[in-house]
Protein backbone atom coordinates (compact mmCIF):
# COMPACT_ATOMS: atom_id res chain seq x y z
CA UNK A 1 0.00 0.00 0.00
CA UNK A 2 3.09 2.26 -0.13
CA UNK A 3 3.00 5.09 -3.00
CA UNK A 4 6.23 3.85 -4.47
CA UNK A 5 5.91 0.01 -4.47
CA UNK A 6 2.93 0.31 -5.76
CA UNK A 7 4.00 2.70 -8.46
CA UNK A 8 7.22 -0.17 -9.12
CA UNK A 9 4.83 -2.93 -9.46
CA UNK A 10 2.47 -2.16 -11.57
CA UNK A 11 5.32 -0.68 -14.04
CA UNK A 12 6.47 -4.29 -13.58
CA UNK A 13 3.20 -5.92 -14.71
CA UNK A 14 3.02 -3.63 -17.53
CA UNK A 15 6.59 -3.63 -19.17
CA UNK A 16 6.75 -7.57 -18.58
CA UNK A 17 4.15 -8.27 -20.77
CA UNK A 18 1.14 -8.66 -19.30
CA UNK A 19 -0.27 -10.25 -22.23
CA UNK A 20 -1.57 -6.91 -23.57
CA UNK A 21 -2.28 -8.51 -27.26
CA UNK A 22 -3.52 -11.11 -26.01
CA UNK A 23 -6.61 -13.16 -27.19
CA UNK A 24 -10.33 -11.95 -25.10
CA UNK A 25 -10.81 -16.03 -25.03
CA UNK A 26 -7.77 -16.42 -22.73
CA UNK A 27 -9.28 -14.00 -19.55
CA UNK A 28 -11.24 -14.42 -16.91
CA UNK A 29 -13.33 -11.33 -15.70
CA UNK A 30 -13.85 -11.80 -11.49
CA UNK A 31 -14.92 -9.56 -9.25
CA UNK A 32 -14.00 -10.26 -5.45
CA UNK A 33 -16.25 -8.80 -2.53
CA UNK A 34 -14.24 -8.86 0.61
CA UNK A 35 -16.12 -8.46 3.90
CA UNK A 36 -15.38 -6.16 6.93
CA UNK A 37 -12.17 -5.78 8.18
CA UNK A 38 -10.64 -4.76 11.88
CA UNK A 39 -10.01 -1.33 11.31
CA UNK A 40 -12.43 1.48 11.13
CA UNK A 41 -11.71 1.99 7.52
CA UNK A 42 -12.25 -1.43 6.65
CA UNK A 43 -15.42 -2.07 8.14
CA UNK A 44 -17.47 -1.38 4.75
CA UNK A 45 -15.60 -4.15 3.20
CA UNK A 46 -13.80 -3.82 -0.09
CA UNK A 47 -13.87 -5.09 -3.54
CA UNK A 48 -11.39 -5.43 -6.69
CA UNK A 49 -11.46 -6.32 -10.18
CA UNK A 50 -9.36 -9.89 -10.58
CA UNK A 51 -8.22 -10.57 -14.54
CA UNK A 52 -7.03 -14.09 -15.04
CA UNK A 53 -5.24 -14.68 -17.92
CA UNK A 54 -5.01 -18.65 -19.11
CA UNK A 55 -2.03 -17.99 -21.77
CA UNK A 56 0.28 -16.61 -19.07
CA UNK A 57 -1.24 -18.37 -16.54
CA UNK A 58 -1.21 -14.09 -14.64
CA UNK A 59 -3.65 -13.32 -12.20
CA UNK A 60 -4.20 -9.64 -11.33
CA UNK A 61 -5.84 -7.96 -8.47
CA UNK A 62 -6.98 -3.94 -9.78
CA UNK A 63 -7.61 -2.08 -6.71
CA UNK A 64 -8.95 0.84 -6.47
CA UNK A 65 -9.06 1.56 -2.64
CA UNK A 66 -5.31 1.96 -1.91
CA UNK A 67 -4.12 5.04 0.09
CA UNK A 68 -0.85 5.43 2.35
CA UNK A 69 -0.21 6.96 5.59
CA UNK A 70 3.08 8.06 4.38
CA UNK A 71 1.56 10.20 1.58
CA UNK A 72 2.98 14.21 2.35
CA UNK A 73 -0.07 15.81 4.40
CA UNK A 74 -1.95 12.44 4.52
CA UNK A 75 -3.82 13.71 7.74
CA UNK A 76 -4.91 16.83 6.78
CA UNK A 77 -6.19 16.12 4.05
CA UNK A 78 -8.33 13.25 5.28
CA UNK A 79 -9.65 15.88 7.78
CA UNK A 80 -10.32 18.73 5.24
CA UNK A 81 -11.80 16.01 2.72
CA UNK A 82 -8.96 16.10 -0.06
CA UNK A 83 -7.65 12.57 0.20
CA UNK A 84 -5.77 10.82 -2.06
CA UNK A 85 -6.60 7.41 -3.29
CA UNK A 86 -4.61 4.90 -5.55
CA UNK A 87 -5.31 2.85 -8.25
CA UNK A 88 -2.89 -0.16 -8.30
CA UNK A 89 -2.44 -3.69 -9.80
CA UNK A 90 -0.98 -6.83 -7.61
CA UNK A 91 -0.95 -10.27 -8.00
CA UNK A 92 -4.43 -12.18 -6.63
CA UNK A 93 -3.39 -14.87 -5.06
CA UNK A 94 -1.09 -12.43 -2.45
CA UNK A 95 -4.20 -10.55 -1.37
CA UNK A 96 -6.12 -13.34 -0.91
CA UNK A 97 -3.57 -14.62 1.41
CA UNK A 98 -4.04 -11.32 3.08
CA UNK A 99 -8.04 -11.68 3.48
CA UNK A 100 -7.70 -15.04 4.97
CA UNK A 101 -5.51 -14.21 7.42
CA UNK A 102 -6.77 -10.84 8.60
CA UNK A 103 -10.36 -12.85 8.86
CA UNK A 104 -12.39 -11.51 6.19
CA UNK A 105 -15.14 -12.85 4.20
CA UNK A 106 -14.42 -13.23 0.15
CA UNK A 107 -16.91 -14.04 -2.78
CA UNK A 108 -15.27 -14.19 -6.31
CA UNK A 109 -18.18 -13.18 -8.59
CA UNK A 110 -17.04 -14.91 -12.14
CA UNK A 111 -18.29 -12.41 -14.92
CA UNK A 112 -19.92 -14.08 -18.38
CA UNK A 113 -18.63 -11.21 -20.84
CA UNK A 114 -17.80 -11.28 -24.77
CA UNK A 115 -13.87 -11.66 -25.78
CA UNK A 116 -14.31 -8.12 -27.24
CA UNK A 117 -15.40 -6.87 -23.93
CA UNK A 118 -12.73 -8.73 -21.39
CA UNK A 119 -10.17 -6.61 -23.84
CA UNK A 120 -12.04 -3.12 -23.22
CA UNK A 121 -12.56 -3.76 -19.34
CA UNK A 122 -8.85 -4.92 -19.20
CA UNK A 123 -7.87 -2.04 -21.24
CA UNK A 124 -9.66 0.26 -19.03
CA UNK A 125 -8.37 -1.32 -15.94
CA UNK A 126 -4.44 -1.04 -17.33
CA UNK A 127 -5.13 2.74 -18.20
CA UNK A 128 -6.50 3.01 -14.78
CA UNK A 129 -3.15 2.14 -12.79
CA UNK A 130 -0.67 4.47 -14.88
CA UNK A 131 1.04 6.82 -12.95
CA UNK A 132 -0.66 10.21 -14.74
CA UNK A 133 -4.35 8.50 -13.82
CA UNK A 134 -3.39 6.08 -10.99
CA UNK A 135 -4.27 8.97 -8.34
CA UNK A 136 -8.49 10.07 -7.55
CA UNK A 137 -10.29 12.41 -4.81
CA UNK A 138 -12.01 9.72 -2.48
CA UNK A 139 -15.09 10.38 -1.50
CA UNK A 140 -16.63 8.06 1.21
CA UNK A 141 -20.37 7.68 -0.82
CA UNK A 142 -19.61 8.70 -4.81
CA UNK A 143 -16.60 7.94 -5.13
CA UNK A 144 -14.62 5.03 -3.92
CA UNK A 145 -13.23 1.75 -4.67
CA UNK A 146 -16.91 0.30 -4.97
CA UNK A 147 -18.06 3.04 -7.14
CA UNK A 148 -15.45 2.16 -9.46
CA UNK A 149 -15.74 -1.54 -9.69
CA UNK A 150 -19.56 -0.51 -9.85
CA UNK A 151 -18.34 1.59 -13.05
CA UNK A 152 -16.71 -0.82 -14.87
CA UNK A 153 -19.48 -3.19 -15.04
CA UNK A 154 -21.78 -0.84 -16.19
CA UNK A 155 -18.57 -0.25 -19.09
CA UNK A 156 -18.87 -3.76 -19.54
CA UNK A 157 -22.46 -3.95 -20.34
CA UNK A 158 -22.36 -0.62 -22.35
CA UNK A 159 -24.64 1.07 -20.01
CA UNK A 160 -27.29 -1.48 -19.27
CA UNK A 161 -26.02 -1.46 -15.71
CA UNK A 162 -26.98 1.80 -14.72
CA UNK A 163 -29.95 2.03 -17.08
CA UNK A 164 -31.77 -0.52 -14.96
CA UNK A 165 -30.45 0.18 -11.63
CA UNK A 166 -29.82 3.61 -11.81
CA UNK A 167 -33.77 4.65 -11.26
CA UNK A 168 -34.92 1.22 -8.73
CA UNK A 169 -35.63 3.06 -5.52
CA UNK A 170 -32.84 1.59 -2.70
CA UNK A 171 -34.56 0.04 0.52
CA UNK A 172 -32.73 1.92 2.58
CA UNK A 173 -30.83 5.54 3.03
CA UNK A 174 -27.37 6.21 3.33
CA UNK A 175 -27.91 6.70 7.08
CA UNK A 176 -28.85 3.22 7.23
CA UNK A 177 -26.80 1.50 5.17
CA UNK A 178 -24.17 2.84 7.61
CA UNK A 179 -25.73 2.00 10.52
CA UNK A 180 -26.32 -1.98 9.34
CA UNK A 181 -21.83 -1.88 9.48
CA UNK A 182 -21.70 -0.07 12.36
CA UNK A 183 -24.43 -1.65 15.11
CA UNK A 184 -21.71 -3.58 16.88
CA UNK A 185 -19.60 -0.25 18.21
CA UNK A 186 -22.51 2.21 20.06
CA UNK A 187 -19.61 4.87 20.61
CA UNK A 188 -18.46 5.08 16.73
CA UNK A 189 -22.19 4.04 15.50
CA UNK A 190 -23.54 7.48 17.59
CA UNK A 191 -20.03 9.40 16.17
CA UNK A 192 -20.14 8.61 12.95
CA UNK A 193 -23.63 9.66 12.60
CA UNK A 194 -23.68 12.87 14.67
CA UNK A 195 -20.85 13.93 12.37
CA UNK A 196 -22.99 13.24 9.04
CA UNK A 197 -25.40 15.55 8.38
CA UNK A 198 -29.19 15.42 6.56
CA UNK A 199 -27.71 13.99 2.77
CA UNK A 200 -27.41 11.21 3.76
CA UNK A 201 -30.77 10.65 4.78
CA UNK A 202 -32.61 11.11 1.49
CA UNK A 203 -34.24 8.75 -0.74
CA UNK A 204 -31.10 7.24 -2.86
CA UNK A 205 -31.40 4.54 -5.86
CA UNK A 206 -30.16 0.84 -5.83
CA UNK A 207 -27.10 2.82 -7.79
CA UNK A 208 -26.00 4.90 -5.21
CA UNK A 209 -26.28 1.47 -2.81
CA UNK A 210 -22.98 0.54 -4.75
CA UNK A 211 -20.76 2.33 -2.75
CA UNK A 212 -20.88 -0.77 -0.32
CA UNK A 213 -19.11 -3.78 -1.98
CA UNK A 214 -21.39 -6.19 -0.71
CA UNK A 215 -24.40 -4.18 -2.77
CA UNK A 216 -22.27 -4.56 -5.75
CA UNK A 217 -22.09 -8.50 -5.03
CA UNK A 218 -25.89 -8.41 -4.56
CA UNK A 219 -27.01 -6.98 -7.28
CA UNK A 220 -24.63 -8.14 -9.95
CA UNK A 221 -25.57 -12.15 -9.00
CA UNK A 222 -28.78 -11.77 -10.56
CA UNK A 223 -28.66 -9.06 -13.78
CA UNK A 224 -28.89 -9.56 -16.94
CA UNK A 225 -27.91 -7.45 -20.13
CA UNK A 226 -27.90 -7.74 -23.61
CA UNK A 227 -24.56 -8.30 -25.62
CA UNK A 228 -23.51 -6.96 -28.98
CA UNK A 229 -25.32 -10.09 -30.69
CA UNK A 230 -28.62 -9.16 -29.06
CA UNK A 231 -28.28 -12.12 -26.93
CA UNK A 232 -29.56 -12.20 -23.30
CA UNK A 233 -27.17 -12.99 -20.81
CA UNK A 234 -26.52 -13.40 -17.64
CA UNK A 235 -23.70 -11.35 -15.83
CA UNK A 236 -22.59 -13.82 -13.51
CA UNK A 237 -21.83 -17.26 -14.60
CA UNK A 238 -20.09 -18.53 -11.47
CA UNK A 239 -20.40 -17.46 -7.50
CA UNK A 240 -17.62 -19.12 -5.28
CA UNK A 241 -17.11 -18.43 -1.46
CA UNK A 242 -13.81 -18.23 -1.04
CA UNK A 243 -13.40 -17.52 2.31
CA UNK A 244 -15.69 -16.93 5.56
CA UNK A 245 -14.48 -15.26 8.21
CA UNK A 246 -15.40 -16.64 12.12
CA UNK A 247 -16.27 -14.84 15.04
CA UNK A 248 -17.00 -11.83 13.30
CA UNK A 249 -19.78 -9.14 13.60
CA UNK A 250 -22.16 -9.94 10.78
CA UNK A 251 -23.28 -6.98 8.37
CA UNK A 252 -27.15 -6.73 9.58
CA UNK A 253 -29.72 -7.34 6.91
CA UNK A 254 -32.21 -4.35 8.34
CA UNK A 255 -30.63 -1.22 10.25
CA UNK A 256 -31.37 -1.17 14.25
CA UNK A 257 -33.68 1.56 15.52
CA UNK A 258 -30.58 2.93 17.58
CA UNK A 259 -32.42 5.82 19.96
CA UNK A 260 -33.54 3.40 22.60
CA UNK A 261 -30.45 2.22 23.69
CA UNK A 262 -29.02 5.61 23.47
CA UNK A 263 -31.78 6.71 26.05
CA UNK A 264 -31.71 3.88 28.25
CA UNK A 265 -27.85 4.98 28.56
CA UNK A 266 -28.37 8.47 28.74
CA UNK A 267 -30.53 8.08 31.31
CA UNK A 268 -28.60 5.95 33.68
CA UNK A 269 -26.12 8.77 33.29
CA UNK A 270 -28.10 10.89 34.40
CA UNK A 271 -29.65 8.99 37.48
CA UNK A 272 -25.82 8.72 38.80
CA UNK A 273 -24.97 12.23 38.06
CA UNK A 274 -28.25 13.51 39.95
CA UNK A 275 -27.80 11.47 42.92
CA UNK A 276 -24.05 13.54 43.11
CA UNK A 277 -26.11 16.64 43.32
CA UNK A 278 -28.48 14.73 45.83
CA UNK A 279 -25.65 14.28 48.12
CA UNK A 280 -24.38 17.63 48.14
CA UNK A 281 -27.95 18.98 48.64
CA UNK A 282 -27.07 16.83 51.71
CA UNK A 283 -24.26 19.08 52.69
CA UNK A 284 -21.96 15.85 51.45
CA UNK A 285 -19.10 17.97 50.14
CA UNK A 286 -17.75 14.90 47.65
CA UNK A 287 -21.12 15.33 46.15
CA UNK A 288 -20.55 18.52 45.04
CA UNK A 289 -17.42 17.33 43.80
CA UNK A 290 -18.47 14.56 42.24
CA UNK A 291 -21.11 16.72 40.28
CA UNK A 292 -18.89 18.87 39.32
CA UNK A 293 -16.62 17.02 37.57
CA UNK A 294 -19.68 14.79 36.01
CA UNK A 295 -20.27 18.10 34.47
CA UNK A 296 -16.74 18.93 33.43
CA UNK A 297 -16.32 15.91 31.37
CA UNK A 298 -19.79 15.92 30.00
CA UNK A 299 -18.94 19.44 28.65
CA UNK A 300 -15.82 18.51 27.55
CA UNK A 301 -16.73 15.27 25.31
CA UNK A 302 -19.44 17.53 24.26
CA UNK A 303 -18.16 20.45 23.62
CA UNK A 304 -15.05 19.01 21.48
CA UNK A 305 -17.83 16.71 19.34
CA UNK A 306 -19.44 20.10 18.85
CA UNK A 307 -16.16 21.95 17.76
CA UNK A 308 -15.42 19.05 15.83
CA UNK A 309 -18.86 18.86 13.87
CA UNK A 310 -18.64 22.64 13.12
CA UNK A 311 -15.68 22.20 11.81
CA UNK A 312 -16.39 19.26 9.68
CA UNK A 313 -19.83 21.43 8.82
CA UNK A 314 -18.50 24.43 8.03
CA UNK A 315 -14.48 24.04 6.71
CA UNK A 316 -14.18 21.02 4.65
CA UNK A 317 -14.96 19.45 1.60
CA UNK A 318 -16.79 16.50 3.25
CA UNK A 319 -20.11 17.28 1.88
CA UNK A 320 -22.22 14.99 3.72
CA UNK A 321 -21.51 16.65 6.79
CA UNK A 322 -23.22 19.37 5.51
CA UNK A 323 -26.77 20.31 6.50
CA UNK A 324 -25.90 18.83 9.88
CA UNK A 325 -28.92 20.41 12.60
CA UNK A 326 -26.66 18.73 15.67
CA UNK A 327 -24.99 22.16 15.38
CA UNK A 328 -28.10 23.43 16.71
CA UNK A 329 -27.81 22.19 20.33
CA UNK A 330 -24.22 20.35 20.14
CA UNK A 331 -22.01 23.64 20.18
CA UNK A 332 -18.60 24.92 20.88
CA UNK A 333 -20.50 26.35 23.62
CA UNK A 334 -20.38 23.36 26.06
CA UNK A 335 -16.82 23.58 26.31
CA UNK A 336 -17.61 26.30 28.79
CA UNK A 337 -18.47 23.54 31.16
CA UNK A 338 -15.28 21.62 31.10
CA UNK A 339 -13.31 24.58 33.40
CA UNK A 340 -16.49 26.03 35.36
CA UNK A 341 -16.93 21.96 36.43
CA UNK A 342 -13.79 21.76 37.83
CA UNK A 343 -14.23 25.48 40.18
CA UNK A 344 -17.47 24.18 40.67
CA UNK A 345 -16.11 20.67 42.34
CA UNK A 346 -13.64 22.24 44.14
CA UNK A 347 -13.87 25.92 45.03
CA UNK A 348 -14.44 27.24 48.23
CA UNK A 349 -15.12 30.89 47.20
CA UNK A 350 -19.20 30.84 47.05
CA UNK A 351 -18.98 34.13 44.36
CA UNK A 352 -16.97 31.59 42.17
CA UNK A 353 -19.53 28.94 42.68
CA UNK A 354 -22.56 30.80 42.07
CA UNK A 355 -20.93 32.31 39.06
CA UNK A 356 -20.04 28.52 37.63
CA UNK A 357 -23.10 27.24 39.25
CA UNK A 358 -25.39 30.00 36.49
CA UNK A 359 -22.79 29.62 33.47
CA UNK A 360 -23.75 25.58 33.56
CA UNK A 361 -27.30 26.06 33.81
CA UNK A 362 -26.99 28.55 31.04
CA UNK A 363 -24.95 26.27 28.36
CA UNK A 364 -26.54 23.65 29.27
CA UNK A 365 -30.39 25.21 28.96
CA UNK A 366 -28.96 26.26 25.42
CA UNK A 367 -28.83 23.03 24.74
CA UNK A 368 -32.08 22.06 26.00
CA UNK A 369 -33.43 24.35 23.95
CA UNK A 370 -31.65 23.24 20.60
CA UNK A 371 -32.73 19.70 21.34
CA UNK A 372 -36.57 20.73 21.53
CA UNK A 373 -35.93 23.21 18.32
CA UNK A 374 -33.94 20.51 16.60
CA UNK A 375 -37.08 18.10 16.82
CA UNK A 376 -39.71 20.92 16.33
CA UNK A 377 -38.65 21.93 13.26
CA UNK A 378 -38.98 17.98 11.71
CA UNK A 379 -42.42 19.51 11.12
CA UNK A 380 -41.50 21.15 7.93
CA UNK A 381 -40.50 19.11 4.80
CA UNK A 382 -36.88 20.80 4.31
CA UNK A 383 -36.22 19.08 7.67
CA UNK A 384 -35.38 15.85 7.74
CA UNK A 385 -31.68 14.56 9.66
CA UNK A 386 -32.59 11.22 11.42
CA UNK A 387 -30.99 12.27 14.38
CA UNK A 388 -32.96 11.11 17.11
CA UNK A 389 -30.26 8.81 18.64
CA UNK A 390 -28.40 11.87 18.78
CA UNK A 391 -30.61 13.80 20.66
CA UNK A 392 -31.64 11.57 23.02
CA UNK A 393 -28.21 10.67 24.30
CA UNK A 394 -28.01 14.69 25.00
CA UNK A 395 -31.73 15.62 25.78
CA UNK A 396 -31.65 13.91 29.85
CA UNK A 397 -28.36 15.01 30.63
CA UNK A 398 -28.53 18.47 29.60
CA UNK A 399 -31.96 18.23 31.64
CA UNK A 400 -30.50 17.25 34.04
CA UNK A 401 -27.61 20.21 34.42
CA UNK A 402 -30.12 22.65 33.27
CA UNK A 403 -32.16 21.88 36.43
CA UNK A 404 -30.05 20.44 38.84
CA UNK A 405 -31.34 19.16 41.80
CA UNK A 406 -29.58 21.41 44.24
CA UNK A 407 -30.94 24.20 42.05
CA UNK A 408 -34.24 22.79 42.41
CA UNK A 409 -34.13 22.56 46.42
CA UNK A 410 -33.40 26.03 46.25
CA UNK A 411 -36.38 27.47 44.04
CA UNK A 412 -38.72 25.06 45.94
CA UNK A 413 -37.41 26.27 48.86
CA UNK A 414 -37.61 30.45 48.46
CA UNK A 415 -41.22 30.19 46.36
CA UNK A 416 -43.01 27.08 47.75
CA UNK A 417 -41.99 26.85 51.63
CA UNK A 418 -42.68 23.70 53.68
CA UNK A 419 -44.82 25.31 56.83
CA UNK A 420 -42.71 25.00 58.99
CA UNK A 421 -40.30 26.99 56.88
CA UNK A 422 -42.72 29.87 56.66
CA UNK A 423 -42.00 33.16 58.18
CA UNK A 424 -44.61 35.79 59.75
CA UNK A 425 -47.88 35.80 61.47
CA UNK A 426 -50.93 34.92 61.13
């Protein structure tokens, strides 16, 4: 996966002959579907284009999901939504070896294609990996190494791929598709999606599906096109399981409503984190230090997911965080709480405390508020983020720090007085 190797083998393949004039008859067209992988990257699977060639007795691997750490300002350019990926050609067998070890499922899809046409796709696919065309702007939903496999078959069937597909109504949104790879991680399911913003929760087609490799696989097994004799035919001759991987999360077949557990969490949170204000209404000093710092770290995971989500929002090429309405209560803002937690737990100075005590309930209100307004405006039809899980992992805490309970004491105290608490005669 390093720039140069890559760049050294596939001039290899090509200068050694990699039986460029050779006969349609003698390849074999393959697509391989790999499933999920380890790594947060990988967990969307992958896919290549495999080209068998019975004369040389070659087998190529054309992948079009290669990127490299190393690359100058790799980083920052993932961040700000410029990054590089690599089209490269390696032999099959080695990354097969690689699948099976790392644990990952792979499906060889064998393609039933005209001689004529194995020489375009090939000669597509050698174009592809030259150095001046090798390098594209990856783009997590429209452009990727999915997309591109995805492409070439619809080359390969001079359009008929597309035509059919590229109008069928999905079964599912981007959101979801997503969230069916992600249901076994609550922390990076919840991320992922507060980060991604109301595109990808519109109505897509069976096309834009194709950005996950295991839609490709599902919807190639079973189409069938028309070749240049007028004959009908079907894509895929031969399906082999190559490998199946054990012990692994499965990809779910229908997304998880996700809110519930969200609020079941969120709500034990806050249970705890009021009975730490309960003690210190108590006079129970660790209470109040215990609160305090329940608040500092809420503000502070908080607060850098907000400054994080503006900035993937509002700086960056990554267009499906755009349109994001978690900026509406998940805000820079609730950083405030991270160092007015901390005086709060442990100051002495009661000016200090009452001053902390109002700045929490303030930030914290704000987002209240943006929760409520964030759900109210669903009403209208240019609202529509399915964000729910979102809110509802915020909506009890910042209840919760909005009114505390030691706050609460207090009003009840000055405006509804127990009677023996009451002052003045009758």
């Amino acid at each position: 996966m390093i720039k140069k190797a890559v760049l050294i083998l596939s001039l290899f393949i090509l200068v050694s002959g990699m039986s460029l004039y050779a006969q349609g008859e003698d390849l074999i067209l393959k697509i391989a579907v790999v499933g999920p992988g380890n790594q947060l990257y990988f967990w969307w699977g992958h896919i290549a284009l495999i080209i068998d060639d019975s004369r040389t007795g070659r087998s190529n691997f054309f992948d079009y999901g290669i990127f490299d750490f190393k690359q100058e300002n790799f980083f920052l350019n993932f961040a700000l939504g410029r990054l590089l990926y690599i089209c490269g050609v390696s032999p099959a067998t080695a990354n097969m070896i690689i699948y099976e070890r790392t644990n990952r499922d792979v499906i060889i899809y064998t393609l039933d294609l005209p001689a004529q046409t194995k020489l375009k796709v090939r000669e597509f696919a050698l174009i592809n990996v030259l150095p001046e065309n090798r390098e594209y702007f990856y783009h997590h939903f429209d452009d990727n190494c999915s997309t591109r496999i995805r492409d070439i078959i619809d080359l390969a069937t001079d359009g008929q791929f597309y035509e059919y597909y590229g109008q069928m109504e999905s079964r599912f949104t981007l959101r979801e598709h997503v969230r069916r790879h992600t249901w076994f991680s609550p922390p990076a399911d919840w991320f992922l999606n507060f980060l991604m913003g109301q595109a990808i929760d519109r109505k897509i087609t069976v096309w834009e599906d194709m950005f996950l490799p295991s839609e490709v696989g599902k919807w190639i097994e079973d189409f069938y096109y028309i070749d240049a004799d007028g004959e009908r035919r079907k894509l895929v001759s031969d399906t082999d399981v190559l490998f199946v991987s054990q012990g692994r999360p499965g990809v779910l077949e229908e997304p998880k409503a996700r809110w519930p557990l969200f609020l079941i969490f969120s709500l034990v949170l806050t249970l705890v984190f009021g009975f730490f204000f309960y003690l210190y209404s108590k006079k129970i000093k660790a209470g109040r230090v215990l609160a305090g710092i329940s608040v500092s770290l809420c503000g502070l995971f908080f607060g850098f997911a907000g400054l994080l989500l503006y900035f993937m929002s509002l700086f960056t090429n990554h267009d499906y965080t755009f349109e994001n309405f978690n900026m509406i209560f998940c805000t820079p803002l609730l950083l405030v709480s991270f160092p007015a937690g901390l005086i709060y737990a442990f100051t002495n100075n009661q000016k200090k405390l009452f001053i902390c005590n109002q700045l929490i309930r303030l930030v914290w209100l704000l987002t209240a508020a943006g929760i409520f307004v964030s759900m109210a405006i669903k009403i209208l039809p240019w609202f529509y983020q399915d964000n729910l899980a979102e809110q509802l992992l915020l909506l009890p805490i910042a209840l919760l720090f909005t009114c505390q309970p030691l706050g609460l004491k207090e009003v009840l105290d000055k405006y509804f007085p127990k009677k023996g608490n009451q002052h003045g005669s009758q």
